[in-house]
PDB file of N, CA and C in Angstrom:
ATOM      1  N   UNK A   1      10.441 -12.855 -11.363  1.00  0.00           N
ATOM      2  CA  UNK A   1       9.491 -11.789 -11.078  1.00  0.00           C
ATOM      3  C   UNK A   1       9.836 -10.538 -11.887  1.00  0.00           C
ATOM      4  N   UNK A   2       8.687  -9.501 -12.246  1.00  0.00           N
ATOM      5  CA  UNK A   2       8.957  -8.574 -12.627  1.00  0.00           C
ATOM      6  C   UNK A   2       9.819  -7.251 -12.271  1.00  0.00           C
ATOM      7  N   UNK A   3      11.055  -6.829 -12.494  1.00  0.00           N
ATOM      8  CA  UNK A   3      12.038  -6.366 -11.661  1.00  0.00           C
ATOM      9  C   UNK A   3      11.300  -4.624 -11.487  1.00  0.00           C
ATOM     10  N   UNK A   4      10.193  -4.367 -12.231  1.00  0.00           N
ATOM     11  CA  UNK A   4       9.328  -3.444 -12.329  1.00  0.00           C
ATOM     12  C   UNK A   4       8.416  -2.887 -11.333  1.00  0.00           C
ATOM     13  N   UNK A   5       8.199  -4.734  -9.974  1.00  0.00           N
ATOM     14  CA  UNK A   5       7.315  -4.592  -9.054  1.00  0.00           C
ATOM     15  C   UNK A   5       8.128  -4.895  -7.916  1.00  0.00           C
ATOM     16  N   UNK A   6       9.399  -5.383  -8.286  1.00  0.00           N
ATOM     17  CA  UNK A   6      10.322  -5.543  -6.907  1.00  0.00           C
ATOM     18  C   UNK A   6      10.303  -4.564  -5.732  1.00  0.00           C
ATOM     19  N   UNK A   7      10.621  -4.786  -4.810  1.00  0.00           N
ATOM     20  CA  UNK A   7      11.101  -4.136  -3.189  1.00  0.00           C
ATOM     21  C   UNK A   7      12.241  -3.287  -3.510  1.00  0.00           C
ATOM     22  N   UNK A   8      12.260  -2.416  -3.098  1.00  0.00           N
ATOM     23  CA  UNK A   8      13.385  -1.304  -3.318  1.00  0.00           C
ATOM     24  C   UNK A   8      14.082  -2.060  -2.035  1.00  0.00           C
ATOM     25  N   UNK A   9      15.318  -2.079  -2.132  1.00  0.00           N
ATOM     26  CA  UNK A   9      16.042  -2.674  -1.038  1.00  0.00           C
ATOM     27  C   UNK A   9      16.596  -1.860  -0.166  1.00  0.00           C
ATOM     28  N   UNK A  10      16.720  -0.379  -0.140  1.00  0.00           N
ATOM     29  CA  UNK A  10      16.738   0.566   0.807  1.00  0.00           C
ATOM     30  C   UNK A  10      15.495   0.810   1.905  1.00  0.00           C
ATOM     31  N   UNK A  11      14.637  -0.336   1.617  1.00  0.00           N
ATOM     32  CA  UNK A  11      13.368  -0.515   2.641  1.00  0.00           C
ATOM     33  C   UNK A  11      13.379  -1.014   3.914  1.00  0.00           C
ATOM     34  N   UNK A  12      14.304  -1.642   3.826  1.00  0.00           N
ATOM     35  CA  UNK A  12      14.807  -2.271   5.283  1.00  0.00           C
ATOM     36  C   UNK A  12      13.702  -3.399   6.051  1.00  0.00           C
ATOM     37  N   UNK A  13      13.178  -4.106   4.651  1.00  0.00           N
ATOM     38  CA  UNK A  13      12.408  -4.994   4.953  1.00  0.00           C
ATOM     39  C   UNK A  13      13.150  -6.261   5.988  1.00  0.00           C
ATOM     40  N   UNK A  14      11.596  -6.616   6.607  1.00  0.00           N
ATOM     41  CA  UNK A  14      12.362  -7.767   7.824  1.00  0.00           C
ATOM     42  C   UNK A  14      11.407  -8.730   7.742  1.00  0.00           C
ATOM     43  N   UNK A  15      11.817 -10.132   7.603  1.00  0.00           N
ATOM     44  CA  UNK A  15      10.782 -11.610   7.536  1.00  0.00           C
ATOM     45  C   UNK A  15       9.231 -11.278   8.209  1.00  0.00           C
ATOM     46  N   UNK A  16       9.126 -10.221   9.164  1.00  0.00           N
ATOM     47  CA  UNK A  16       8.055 -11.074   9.514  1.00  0.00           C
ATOM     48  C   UNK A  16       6.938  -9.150   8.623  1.00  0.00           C
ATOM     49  N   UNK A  17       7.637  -8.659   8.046  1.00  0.00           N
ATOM     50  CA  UNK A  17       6.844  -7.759   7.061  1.00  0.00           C
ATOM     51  C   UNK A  17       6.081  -8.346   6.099  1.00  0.00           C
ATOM     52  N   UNK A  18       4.503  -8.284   5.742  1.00  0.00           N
ATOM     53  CA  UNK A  18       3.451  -8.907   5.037  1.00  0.00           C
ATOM     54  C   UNK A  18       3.547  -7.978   3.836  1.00  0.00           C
ATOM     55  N   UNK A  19       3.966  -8.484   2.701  1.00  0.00           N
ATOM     56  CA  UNK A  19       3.712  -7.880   1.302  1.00  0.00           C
ATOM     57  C   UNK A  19       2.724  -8.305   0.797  1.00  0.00           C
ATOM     58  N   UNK A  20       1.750  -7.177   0.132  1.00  0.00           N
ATOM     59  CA  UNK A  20       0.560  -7.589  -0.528  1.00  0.00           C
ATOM     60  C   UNK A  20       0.866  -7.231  -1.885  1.00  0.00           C
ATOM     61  N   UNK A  21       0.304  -7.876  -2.726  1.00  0.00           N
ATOM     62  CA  UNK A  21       0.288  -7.956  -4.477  1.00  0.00           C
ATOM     63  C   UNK A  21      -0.771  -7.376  -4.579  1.00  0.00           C
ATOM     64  N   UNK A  22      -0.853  -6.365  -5.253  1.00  0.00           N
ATOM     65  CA  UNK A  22      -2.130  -5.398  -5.916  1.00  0.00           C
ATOM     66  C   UNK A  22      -2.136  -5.650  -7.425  1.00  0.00           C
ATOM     67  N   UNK A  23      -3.190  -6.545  -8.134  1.00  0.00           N
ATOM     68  CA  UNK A  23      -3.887  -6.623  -9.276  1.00  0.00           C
ATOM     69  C   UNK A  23      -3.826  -5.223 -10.580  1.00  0.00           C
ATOM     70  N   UNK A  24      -4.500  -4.397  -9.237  1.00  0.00           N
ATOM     71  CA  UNK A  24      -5.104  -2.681  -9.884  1.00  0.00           C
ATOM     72  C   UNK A  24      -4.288  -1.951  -9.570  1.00  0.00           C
ATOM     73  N   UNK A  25      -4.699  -0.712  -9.510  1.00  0.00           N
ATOM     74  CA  UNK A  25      -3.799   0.730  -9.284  1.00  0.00           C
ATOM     75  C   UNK A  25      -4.168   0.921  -8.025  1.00  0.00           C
ATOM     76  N   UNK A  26      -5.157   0.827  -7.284  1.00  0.00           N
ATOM     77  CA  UNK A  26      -5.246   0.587  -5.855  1.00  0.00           C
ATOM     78  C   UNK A  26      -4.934  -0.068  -5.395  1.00  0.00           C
ATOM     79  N   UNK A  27      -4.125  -0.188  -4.270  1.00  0.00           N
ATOM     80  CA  UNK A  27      -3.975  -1.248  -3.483  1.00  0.00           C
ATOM     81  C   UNK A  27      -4.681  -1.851  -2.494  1.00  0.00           C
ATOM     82  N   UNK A  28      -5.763  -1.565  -2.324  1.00  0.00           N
ATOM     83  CA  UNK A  28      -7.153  -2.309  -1.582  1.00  0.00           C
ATOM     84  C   UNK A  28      -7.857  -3.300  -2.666  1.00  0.00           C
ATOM     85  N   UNK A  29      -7.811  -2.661  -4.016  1.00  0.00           N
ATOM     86  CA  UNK A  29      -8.846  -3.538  -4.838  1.00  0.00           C
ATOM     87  C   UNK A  29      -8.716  -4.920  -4.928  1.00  0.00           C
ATOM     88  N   UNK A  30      -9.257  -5.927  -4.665  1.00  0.00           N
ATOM     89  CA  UNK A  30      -9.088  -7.308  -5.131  1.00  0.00           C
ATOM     90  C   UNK A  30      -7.662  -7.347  -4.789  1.00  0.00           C
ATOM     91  N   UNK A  31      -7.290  -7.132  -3.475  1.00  0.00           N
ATOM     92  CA  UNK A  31      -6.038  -7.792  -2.592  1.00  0.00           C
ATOM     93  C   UNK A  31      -6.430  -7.956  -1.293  1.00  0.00           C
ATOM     94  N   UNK A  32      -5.478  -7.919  -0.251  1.00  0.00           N
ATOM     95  CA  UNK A  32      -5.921  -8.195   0.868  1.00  0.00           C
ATOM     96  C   UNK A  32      -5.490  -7.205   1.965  1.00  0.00           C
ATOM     97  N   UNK A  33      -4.900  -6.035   0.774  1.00  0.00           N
ATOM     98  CA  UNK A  33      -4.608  -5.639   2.183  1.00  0.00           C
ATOM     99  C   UNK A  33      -5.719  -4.821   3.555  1.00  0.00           C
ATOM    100  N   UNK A  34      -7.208  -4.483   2.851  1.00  0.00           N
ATOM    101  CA  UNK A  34      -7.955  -4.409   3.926  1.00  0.00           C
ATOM    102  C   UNK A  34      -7.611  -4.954   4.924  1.00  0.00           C
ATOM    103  N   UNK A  35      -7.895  -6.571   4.725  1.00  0.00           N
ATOM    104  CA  UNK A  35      -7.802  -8.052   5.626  1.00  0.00           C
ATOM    105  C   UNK A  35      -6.986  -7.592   6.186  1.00  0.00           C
ATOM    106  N   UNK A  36      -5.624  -7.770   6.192  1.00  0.00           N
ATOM    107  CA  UNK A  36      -4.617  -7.563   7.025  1.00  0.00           C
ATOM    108  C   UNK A  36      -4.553  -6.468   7.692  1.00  0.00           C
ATOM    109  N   UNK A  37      -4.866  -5.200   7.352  1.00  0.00           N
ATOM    110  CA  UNK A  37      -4.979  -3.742   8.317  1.00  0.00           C
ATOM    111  C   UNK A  37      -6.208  -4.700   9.418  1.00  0.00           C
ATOM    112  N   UNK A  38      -7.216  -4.184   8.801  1.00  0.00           N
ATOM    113  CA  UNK A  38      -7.968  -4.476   9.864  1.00  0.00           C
ATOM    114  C   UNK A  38      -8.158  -5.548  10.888  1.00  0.00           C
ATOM    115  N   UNK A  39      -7.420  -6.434  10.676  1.00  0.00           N
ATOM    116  CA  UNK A  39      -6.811  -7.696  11.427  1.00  0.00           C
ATOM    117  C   UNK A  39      -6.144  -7.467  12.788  1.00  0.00           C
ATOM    118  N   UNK A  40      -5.248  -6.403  12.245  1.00  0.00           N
ATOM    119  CA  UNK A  40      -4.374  -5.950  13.563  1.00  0.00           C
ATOM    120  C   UNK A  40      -4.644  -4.385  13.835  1.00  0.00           C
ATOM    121  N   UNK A  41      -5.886  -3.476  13.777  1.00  0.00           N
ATOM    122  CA  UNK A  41      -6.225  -3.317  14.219  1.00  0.00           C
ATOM    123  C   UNK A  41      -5.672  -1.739  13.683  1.00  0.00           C
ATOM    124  N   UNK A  42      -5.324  -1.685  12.587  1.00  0.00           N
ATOM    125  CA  UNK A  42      -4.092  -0.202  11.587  1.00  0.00           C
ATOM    126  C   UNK A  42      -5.661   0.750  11.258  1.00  0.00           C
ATOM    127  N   UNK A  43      -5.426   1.791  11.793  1.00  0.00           N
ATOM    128  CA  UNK A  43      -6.111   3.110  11.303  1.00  0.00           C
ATOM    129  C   UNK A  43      -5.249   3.909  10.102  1.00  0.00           C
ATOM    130  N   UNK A  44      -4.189   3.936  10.103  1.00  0.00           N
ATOM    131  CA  UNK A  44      -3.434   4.922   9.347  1.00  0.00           C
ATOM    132  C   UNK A  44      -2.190   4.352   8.681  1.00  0.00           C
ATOM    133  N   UNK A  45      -2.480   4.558   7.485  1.00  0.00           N
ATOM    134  CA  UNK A  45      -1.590   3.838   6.204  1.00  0.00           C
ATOM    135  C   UNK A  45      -0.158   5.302   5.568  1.00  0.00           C
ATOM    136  N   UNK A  46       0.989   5.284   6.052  1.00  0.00           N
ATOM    137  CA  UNK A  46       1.884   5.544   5.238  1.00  0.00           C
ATOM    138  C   UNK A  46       1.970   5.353   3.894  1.00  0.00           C
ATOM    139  N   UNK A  47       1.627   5.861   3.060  1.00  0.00           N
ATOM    140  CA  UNK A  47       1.641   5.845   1.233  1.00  0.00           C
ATOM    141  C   UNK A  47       2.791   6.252   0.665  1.00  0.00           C
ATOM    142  N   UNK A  48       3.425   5.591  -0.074  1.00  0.00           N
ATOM    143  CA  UNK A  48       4.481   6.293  -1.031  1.00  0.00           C
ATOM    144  C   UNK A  48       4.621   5.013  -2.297  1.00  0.00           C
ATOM    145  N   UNK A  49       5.048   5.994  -3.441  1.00  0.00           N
ATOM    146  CA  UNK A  49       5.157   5.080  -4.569  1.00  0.00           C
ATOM    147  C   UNK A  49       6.040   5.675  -5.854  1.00  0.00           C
ATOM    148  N   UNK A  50       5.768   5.554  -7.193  1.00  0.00           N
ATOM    149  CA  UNK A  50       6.401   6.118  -7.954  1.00  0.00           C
ATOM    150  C   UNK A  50       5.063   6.478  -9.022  1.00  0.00           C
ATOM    151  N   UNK A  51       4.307   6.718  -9.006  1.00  0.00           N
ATOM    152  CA  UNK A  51       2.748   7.313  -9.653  1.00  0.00           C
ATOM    153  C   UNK A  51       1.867   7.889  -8.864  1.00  0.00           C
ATOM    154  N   UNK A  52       2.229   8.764  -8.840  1.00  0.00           N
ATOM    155  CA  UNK A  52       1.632   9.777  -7.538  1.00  0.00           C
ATOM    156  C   UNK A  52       0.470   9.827  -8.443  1.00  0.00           C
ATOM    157  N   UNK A  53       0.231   9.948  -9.526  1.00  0.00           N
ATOM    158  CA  UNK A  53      -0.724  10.235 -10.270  1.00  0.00           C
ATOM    159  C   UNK A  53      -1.727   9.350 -10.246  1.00  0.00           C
ATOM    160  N   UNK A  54      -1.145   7.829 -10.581  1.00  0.00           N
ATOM    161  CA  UNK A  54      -1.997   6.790 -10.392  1.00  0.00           C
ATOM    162  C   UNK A  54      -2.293   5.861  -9.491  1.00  0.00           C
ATOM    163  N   UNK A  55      -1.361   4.894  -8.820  1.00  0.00           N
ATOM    164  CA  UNK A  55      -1.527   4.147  -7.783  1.00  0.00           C
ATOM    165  C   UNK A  55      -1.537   4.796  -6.746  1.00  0.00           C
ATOM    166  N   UNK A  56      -0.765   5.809  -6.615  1.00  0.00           N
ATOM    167  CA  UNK A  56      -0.591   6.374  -4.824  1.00  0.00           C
ATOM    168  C   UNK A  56      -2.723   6.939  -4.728  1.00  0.00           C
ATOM    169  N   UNK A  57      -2.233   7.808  -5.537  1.00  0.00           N
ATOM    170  CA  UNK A  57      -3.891   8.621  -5.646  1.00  0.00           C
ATOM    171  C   UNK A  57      -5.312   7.476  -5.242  1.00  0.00           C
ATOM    172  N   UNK A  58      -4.968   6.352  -6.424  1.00  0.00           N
ATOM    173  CA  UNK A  58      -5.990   5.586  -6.441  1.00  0.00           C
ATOM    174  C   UNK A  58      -6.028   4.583  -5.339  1.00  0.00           C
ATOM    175  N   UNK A  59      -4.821   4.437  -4.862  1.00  0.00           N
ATOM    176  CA  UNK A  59      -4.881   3.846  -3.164  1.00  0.00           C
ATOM    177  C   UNK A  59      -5.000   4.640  -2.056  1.00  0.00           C
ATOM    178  N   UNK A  60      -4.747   6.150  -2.199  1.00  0.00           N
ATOM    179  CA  UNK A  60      -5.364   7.158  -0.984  1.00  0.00           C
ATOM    180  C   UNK A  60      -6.567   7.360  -1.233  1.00  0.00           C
ATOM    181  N   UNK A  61      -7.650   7.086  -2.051  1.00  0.00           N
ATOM    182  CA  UNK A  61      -8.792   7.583  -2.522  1.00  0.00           C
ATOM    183  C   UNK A  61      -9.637   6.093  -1.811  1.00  0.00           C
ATOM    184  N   UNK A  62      -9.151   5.383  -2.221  1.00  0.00           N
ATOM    185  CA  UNK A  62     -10.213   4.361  -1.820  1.00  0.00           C
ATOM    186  C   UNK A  62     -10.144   3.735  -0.269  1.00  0.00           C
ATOM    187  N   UNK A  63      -8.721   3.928   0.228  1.00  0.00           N
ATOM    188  CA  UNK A  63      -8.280   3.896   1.690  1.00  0.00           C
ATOM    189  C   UNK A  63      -9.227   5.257   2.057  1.00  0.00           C
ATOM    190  N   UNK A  64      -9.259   6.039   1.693  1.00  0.00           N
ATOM    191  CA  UNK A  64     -10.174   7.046   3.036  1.00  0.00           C
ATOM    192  C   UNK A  64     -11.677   6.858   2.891  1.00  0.00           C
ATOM    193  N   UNK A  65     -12.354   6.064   1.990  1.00  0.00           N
ATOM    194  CA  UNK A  65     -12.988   6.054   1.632  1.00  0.00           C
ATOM    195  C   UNK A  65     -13.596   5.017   3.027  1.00  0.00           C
ATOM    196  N   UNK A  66     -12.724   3.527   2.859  1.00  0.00           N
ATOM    197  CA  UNK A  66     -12.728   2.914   3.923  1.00  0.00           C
ATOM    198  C   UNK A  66     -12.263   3.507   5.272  1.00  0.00           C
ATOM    199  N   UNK A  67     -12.245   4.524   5.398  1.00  0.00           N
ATOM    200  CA  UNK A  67     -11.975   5.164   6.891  1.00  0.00           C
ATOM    201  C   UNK A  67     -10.437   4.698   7.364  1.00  0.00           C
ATOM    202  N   UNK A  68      -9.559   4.930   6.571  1.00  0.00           N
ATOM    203  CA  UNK A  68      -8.433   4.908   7.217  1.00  0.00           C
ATOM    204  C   UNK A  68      -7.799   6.089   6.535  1.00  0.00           C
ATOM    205  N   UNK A  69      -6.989   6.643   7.973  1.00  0.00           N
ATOM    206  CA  UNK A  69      -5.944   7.762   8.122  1.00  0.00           C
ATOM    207  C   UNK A  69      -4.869   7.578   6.740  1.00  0.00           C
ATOM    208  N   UNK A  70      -5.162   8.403   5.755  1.00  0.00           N
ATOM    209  CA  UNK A  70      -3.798   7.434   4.195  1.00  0.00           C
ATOM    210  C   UNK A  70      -3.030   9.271   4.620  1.00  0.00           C
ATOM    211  N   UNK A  71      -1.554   8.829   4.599  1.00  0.00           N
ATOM    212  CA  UNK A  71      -0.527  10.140   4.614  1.00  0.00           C
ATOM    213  C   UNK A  71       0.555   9.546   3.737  1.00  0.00           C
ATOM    214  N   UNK A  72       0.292  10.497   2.396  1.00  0.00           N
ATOM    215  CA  UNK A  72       1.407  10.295   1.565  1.00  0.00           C
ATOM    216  C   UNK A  72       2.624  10.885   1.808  1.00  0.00           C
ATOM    217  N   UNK A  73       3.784  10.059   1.816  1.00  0.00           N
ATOM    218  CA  UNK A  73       5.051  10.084   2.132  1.00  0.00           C
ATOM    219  C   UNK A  73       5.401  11.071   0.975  1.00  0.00           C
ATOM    220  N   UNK A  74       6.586  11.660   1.353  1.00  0.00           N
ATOM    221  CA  UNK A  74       7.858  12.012   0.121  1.00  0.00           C
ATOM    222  C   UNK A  74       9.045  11.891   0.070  1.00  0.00           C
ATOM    223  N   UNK A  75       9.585  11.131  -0.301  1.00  0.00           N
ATOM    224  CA  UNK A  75      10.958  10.750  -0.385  1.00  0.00           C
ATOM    225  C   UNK A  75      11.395  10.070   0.749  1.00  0.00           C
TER     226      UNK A  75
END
């Protein structure tokens, strides 16, 4: 895998955490993570990334768009 798109391992990821693969600079576009928010029922998305400029933006833009609560993290 690309060590470019890896999990930061200070995440404290746990087996039953759902990672979605984003195609685009959004992370709604042509993935799933709609599906899965709205599945279980998530109003409000925690955002953080390393392109505040591009992916974070272009995944808070299209998340509020779809009516969910997006609060970009910092650090």
């Amino acid at each position: 895998s690309n060590p470019l798109s890896e999990l930061h391992p200070g995440l404290g990821r746990v087996d039953t955490d759902i990672v979605v693969e984003k195609p685009h600079a959004s992370g709604f576009t042509s993935s799933m993570l709609h599906d899965h928010l709205a599945a279980r029922g998530i109003d409000t998305v925690l955002l953080t990334g390393t392109s505040t400029s591009g992916c974070v933006r272009a995944t808070a833009v299209e998340g509020a768009a779809r009516h969910y609560r997006m609060l970009v993290v910092e650090e």
